[in-house]
Every structure is written in C-alpha cells, then in structure tokens.
PDB file of N, CA and C in Angstrom:
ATOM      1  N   UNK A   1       2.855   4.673  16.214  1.00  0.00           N
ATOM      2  CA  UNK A   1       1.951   3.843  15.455  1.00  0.00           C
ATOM      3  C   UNK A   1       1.388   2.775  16.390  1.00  0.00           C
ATOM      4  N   UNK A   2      -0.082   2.692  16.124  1.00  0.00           N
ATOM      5  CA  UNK A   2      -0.337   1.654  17.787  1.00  0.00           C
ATOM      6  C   UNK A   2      -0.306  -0.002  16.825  1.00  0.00           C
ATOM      7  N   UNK A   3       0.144  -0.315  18.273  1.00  0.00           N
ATOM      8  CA  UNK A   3       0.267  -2.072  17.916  1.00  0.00           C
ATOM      9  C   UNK A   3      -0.072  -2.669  16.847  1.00  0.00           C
ATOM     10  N   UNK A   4      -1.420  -2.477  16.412  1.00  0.00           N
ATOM     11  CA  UNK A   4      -2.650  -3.380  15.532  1.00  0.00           C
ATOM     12  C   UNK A   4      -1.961  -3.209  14.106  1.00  0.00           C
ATOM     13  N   UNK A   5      -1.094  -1.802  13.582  1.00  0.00           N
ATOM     14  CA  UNK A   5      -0.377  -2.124  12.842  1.00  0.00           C
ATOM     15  C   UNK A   5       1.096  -2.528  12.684  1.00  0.00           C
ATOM     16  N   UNK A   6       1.397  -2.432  13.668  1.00  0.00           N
ATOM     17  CA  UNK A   6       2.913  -2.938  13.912  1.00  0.00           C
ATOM     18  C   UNK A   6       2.918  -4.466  14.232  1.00  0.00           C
ATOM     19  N   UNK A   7       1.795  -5.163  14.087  1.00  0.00           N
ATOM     20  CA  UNK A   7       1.928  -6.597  14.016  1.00  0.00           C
ATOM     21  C   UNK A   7       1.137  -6.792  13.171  1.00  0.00           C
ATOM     22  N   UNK A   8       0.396  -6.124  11.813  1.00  0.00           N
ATOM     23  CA  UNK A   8      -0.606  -6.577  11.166  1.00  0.00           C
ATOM     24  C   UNK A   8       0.106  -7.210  10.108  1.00  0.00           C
ATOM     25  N   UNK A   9      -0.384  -8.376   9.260  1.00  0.00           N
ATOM     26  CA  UNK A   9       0.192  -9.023   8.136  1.00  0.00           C
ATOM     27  C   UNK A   9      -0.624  -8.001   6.922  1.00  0.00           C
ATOM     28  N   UNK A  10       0.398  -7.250   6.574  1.00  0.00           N
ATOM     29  CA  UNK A  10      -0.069  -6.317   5.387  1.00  0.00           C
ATOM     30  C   UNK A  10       0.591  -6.571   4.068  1.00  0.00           C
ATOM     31  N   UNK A  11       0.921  -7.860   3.574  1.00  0.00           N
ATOM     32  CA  UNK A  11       1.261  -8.687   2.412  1.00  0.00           C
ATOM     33  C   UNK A  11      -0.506  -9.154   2.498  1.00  0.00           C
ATOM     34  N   UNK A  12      -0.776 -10.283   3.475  1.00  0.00           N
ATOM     35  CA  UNK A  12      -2.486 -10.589   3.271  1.00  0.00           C
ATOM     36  C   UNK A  12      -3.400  -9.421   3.258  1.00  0.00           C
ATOM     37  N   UNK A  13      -3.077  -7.978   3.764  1.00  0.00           N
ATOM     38  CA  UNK A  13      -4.294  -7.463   3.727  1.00  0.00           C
ATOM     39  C   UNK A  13      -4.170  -6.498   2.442  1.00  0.00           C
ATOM     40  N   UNK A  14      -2.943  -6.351   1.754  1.00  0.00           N
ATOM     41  CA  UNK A  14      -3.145  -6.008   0.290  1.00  0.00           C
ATOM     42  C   UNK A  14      -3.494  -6.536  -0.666  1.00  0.00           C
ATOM     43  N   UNK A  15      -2.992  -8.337  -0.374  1.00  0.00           N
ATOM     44  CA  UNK A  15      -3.319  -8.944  -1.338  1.00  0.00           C
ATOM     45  C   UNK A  15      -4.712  -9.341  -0.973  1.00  0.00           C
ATOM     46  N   UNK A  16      -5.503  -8.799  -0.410  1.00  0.00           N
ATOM     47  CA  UNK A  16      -7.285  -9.062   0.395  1.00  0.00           C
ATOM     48  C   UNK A  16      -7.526  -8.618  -0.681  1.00  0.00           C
ATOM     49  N   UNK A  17      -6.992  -6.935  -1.204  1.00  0.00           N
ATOM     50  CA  UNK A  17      -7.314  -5.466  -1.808  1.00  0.00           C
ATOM     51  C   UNK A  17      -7.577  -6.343  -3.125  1.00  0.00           C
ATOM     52  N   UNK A  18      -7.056  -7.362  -3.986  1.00  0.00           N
ATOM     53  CA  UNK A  18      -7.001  -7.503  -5.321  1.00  0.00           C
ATOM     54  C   UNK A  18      -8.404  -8.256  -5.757  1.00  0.00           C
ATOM     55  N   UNK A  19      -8.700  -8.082  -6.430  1.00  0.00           N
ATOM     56  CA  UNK A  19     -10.174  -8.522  -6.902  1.00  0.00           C
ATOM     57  C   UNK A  19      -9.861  -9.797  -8.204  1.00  0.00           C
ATOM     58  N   UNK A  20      -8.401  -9.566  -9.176  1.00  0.00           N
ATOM     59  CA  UNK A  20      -7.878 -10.040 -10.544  1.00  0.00           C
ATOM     60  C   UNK A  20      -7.135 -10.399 -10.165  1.00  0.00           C
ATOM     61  N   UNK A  21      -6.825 -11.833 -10.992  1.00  0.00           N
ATOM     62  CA  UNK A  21      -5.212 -12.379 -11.675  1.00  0.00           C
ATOM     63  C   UNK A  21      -4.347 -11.364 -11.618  1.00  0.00           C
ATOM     64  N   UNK A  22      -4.835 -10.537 -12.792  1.00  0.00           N
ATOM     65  CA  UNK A  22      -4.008  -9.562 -13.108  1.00  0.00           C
ATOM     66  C   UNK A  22      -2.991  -8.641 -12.069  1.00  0.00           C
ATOM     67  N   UNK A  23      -4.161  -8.326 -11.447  1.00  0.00           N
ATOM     68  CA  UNK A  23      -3.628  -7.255  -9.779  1.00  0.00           C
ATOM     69  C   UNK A  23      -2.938  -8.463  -9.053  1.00  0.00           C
ATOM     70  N   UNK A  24      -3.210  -9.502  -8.629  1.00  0.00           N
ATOM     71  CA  UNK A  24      -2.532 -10.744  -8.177  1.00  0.00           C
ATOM     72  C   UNK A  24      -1.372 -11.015  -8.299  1.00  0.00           C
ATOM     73  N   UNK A  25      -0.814 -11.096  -9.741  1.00  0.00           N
ATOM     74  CA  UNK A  25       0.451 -11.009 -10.255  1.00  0.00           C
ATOM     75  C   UNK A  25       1.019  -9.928  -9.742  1.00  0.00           C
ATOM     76  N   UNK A  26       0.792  -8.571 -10.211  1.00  0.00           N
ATOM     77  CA  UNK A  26       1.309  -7.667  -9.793  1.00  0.00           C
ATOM     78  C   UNK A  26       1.774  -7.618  -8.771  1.00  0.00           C
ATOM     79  N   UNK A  27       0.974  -7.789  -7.755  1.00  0.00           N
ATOM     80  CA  UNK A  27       0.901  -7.070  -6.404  1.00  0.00           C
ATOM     81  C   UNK A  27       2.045  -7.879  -5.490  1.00  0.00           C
ATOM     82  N   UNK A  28       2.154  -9.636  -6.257  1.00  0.00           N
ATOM     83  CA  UNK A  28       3.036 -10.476  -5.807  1.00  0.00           C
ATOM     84  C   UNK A  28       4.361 -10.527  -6.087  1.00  0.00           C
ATOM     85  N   UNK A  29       4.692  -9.738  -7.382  1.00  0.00           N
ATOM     86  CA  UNK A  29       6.163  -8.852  -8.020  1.00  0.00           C
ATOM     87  C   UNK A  29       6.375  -7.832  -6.967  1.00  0.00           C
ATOM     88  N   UNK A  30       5.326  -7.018  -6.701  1.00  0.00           N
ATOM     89  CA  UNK A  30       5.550  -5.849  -6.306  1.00  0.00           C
ATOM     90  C   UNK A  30       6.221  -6.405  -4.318  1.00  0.00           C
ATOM     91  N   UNK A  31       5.398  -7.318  -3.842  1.00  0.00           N
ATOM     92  CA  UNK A  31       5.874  -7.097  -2.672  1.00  0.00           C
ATOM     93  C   UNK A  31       6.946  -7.934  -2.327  1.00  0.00           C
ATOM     94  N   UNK A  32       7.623  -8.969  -3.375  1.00  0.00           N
ATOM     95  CA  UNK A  32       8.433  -9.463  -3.520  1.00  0.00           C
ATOM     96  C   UNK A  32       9.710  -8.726  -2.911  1.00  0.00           C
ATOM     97  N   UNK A  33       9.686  -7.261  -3.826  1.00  0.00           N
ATOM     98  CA  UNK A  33      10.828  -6.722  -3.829  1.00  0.00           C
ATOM     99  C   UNK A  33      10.291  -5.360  -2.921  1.00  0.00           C
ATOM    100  N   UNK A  34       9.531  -5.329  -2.201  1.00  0.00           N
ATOM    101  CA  UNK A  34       9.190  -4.693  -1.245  1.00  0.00           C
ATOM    102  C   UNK A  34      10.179  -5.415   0.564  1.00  0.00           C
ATOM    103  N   UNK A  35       9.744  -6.570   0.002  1.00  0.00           N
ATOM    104  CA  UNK A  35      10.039  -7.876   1.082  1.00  0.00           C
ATOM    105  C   UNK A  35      11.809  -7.710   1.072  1.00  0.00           C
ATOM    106  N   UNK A  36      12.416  -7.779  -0.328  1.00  0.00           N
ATOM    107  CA  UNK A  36      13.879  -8.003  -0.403  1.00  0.00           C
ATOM    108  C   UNK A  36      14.601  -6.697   0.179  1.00  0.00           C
ATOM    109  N   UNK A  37      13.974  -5.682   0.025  1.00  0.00           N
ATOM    110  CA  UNK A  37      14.534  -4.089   0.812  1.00  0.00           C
ATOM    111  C   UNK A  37      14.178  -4.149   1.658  1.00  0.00           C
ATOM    112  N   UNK A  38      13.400  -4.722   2.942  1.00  0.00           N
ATOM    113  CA  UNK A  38      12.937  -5.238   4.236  1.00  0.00           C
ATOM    114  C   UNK A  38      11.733  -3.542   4.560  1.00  0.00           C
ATOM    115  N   UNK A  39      11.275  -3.632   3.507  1.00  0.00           N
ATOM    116  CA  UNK A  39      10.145  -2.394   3.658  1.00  0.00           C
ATOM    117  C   UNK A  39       9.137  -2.601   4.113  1.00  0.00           C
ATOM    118  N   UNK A  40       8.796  -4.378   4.813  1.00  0.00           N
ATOM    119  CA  UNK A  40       7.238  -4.216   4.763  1.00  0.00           C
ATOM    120  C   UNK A  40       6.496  -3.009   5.910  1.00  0.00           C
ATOM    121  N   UNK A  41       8.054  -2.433   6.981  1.00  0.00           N
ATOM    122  CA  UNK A  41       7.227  -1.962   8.226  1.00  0.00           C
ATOM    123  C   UNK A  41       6.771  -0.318   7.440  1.00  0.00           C
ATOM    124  N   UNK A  42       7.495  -0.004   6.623  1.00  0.00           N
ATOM    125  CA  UNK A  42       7.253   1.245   6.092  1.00  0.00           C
ATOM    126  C   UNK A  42       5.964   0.876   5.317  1.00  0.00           C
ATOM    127  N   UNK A  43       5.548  -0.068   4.696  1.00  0.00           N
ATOM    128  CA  UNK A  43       4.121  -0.137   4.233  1.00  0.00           C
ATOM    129  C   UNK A  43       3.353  -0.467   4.936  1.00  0.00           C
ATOM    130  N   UNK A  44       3.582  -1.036   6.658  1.00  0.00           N
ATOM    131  CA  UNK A  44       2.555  -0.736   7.799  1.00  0.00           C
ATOM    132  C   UNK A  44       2.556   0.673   7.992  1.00  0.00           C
ATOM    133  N   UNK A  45       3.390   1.269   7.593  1.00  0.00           N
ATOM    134  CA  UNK A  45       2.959   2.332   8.374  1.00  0.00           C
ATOM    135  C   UNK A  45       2.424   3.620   7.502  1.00  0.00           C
ATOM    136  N   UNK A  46       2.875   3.378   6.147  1.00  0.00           N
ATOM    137  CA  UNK A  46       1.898   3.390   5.079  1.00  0.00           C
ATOM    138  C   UNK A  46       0.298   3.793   5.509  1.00  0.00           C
ATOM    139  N   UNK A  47      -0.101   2.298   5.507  1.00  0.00           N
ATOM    140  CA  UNK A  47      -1.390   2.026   5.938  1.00  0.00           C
ATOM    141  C   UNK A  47      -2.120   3.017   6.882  1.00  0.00           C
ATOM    142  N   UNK A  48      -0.699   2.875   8.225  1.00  0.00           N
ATOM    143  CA  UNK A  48      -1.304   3.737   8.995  1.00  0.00           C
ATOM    144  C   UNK A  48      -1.610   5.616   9.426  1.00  0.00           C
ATOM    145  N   UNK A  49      -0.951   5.471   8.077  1.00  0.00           N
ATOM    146  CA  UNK A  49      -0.747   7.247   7.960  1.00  0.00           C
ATOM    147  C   UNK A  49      -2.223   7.446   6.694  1.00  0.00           C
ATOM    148  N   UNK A  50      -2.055   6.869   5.951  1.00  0.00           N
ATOM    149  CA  UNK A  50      -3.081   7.089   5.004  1.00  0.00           C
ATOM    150  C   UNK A  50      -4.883   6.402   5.739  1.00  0.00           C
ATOM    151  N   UNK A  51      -5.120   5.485   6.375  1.00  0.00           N
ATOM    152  CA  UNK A  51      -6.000   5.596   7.575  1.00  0.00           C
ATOM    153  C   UNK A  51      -6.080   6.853   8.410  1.00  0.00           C
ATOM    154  N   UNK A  52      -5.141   7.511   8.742  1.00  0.00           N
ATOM    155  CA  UNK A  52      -5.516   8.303  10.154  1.00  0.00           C
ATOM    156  C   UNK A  52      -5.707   9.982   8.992  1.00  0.00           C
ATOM    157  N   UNK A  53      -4.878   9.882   7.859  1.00  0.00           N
ATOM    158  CA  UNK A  53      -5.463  11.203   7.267  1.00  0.00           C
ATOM    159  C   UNK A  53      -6.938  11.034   6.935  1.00  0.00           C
ATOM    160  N   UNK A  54      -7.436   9.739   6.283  1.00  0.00           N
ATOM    161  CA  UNK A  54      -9.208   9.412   5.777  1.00  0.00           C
ATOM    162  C   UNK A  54      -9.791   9.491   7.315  1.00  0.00           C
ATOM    163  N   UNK A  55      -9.966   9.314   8.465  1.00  0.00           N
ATOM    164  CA  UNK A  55     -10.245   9.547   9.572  1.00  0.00           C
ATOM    165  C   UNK A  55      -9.922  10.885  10.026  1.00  0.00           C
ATOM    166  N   UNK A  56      -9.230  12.047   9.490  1.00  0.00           N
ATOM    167  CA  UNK A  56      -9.582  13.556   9.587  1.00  0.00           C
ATOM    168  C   UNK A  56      -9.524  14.143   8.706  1.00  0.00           C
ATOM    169  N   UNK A  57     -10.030  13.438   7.525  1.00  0.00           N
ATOM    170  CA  UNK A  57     -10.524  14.349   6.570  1.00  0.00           C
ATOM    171  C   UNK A  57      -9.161  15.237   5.929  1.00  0.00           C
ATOM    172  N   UNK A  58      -8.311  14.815   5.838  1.00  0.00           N
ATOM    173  CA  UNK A  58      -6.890  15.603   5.492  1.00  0.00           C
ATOM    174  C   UNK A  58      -6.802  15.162   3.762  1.00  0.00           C
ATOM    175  N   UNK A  59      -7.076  15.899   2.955  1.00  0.00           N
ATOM    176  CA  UNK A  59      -6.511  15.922   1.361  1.00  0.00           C
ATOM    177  C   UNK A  59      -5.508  15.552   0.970  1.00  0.00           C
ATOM    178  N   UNK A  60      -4.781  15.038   0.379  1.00  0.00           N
ATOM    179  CA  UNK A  60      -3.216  14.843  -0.088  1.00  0.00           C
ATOM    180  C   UNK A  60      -3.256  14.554  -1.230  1.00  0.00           C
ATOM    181  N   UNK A  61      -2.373  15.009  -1.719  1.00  0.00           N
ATOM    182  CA  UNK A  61      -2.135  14.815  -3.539  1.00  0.00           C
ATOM    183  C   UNK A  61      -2.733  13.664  -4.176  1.00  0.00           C
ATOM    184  N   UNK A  62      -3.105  13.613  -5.508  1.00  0.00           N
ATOM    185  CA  UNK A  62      -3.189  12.628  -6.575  1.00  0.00           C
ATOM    186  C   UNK A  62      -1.900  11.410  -6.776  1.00  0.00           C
ATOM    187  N   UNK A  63      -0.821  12.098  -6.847  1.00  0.00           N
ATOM    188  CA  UNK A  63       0.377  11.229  -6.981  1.00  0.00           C
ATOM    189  C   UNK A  63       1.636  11.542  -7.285  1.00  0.00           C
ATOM    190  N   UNK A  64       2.886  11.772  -7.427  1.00  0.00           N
ATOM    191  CA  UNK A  64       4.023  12.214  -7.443  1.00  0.00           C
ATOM    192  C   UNK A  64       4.956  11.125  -7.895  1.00  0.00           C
ATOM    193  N   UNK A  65       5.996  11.532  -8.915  1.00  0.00           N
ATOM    194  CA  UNK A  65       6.861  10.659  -9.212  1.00  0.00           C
ATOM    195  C   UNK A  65       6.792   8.873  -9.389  1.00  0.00           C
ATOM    196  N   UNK A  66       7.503   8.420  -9.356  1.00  0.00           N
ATOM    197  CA  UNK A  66       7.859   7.070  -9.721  1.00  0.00           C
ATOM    198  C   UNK A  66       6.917   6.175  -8.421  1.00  0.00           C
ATOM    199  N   UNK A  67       6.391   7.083  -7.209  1.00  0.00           N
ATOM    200  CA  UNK A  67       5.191   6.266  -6.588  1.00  0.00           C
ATOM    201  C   UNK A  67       4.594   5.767  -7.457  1.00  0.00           C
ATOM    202  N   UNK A  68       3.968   6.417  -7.878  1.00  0.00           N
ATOM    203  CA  UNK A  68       2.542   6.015  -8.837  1.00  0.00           C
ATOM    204  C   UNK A  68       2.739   4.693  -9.850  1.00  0.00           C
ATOM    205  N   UNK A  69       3.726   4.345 -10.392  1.00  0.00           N
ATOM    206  CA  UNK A  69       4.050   2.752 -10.817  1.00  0.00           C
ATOM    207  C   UNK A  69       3.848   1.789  -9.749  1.00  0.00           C
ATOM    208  N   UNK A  70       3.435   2.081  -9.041  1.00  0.00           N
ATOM    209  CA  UNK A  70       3.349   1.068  -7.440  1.00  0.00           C
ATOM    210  C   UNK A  70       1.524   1.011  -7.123  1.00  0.00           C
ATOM    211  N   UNK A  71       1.254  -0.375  -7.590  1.00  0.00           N
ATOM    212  CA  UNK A  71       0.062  -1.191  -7.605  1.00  0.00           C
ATOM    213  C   UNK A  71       0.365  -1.057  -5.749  1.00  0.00           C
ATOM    214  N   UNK A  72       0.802  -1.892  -5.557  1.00  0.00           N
ATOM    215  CA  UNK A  72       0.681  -1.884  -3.715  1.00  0.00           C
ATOM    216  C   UNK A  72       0.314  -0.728  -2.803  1.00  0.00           C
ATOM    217  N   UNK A  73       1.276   0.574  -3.316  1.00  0.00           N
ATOM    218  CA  UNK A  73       0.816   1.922  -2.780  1.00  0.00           C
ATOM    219  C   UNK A  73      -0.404   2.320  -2.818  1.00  0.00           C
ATOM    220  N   UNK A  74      -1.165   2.228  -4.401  1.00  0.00           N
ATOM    221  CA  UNK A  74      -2.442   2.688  -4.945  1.00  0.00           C
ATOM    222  C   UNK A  74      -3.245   2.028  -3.767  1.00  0.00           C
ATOM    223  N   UNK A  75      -3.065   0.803  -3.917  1.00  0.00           N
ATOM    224  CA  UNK A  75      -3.999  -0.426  -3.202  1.00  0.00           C
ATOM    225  C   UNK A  75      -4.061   0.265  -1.506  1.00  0.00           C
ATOM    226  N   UNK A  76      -3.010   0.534  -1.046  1.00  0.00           N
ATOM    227  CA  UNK A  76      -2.627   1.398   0.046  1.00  0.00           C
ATOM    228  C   UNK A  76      -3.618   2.595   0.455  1.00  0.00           C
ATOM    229  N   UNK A  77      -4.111   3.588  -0.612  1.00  0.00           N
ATOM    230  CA  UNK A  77      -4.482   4.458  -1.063  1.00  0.00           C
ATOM    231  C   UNK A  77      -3.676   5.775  -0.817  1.00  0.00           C
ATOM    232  N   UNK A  78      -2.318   5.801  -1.108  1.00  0.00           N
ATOM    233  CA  UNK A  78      -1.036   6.622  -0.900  1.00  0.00           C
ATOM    234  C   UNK A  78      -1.279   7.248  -1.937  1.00  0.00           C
ATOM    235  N   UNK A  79      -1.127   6.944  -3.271  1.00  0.00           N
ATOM    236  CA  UNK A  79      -2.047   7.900  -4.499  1.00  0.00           C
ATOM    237  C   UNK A  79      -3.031   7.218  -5.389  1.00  0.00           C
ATOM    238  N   UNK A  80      -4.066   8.132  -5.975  1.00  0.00           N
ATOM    239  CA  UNK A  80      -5.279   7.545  -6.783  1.00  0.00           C
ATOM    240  C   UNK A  80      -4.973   6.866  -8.259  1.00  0.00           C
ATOM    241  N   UNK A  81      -3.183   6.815  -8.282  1.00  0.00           N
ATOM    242  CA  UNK A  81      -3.500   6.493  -9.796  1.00  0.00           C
ATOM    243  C   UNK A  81      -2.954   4.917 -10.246  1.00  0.00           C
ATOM    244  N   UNK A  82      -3.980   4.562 -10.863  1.00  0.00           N
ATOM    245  CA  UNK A  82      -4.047   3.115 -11.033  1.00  0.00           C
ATOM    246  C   UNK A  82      -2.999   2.571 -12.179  1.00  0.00           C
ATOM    247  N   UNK A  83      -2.210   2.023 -11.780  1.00  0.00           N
ATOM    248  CA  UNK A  83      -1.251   1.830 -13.037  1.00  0.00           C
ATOM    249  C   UNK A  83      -1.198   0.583 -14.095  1.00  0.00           C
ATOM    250  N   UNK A  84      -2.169  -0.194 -13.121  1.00  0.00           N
ATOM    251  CA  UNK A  84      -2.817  -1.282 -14.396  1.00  0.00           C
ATOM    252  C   UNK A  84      -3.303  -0.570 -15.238  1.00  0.00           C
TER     253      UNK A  84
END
C-alpha cells in the first residue's frame, strides 16, 4: 500500500464524505468503535483497495452480510448499500 495511504487521516476524509447531521452522527458512532478495535489501518487500506479496483475497472459485489450496516464502509465505497 503506498505511503499517501498509510499516513492519510481517514477519520477526516470520511467524515469530508458526510453531507448531514444525520450521517455525522453516525459516522462518529461508527468510527468510535472502529478506533476502540484499533482498525483505522484496515480502513486505510479499505480505501486503498476499493480506489485501485475503480482505477481498473474491477466489479465487486453490491454487499454481503453484516458489512452493509456500516455507514463508514458505504462512505468507503466497499458496498452500495446505504443504511441510513
């Protein structure tokens, strides 16, 4: 994974993603306990897997399991389904 995401602050650049209060709240529950399981590098790298598939055009599912309750992932674009 090159540098730019292995030092990127990706708490600010999800919470960039929110447009609402609503998503705001959320997204600040959600990385709360993202933060307390010490996951944030797995949601850099998140980022950086779901970037490099939209940069070759690679398809991947709609959404699977208990992901899809995850505002942060969506925001991610890991799956399309919006759970607000």
């Amino acid at each position: 994974m090159p540098d730019e995401y292995k030092t990127m602050d990706i708490a600010q650049w999800i919470l960039d993603q929110c447009t609402t209060d609503v998503e705001l709240q959320r997204v600040g529950r959600e990385l709360l306990l993202f933060q307390e399981r010490d996951l944030f590098d797995l949601l850099r790298y998140l980022k950086y897997l779901v970037d490099v598939m939209k940069e070759n055009n690679v398809i991947w599912g709609v959404g699977r399991g208990s992901s899809v309750a995850s505002y942060v992932l969506y925001l991610l674009g890991v799956h399309r389904i919006d759970s607000l």
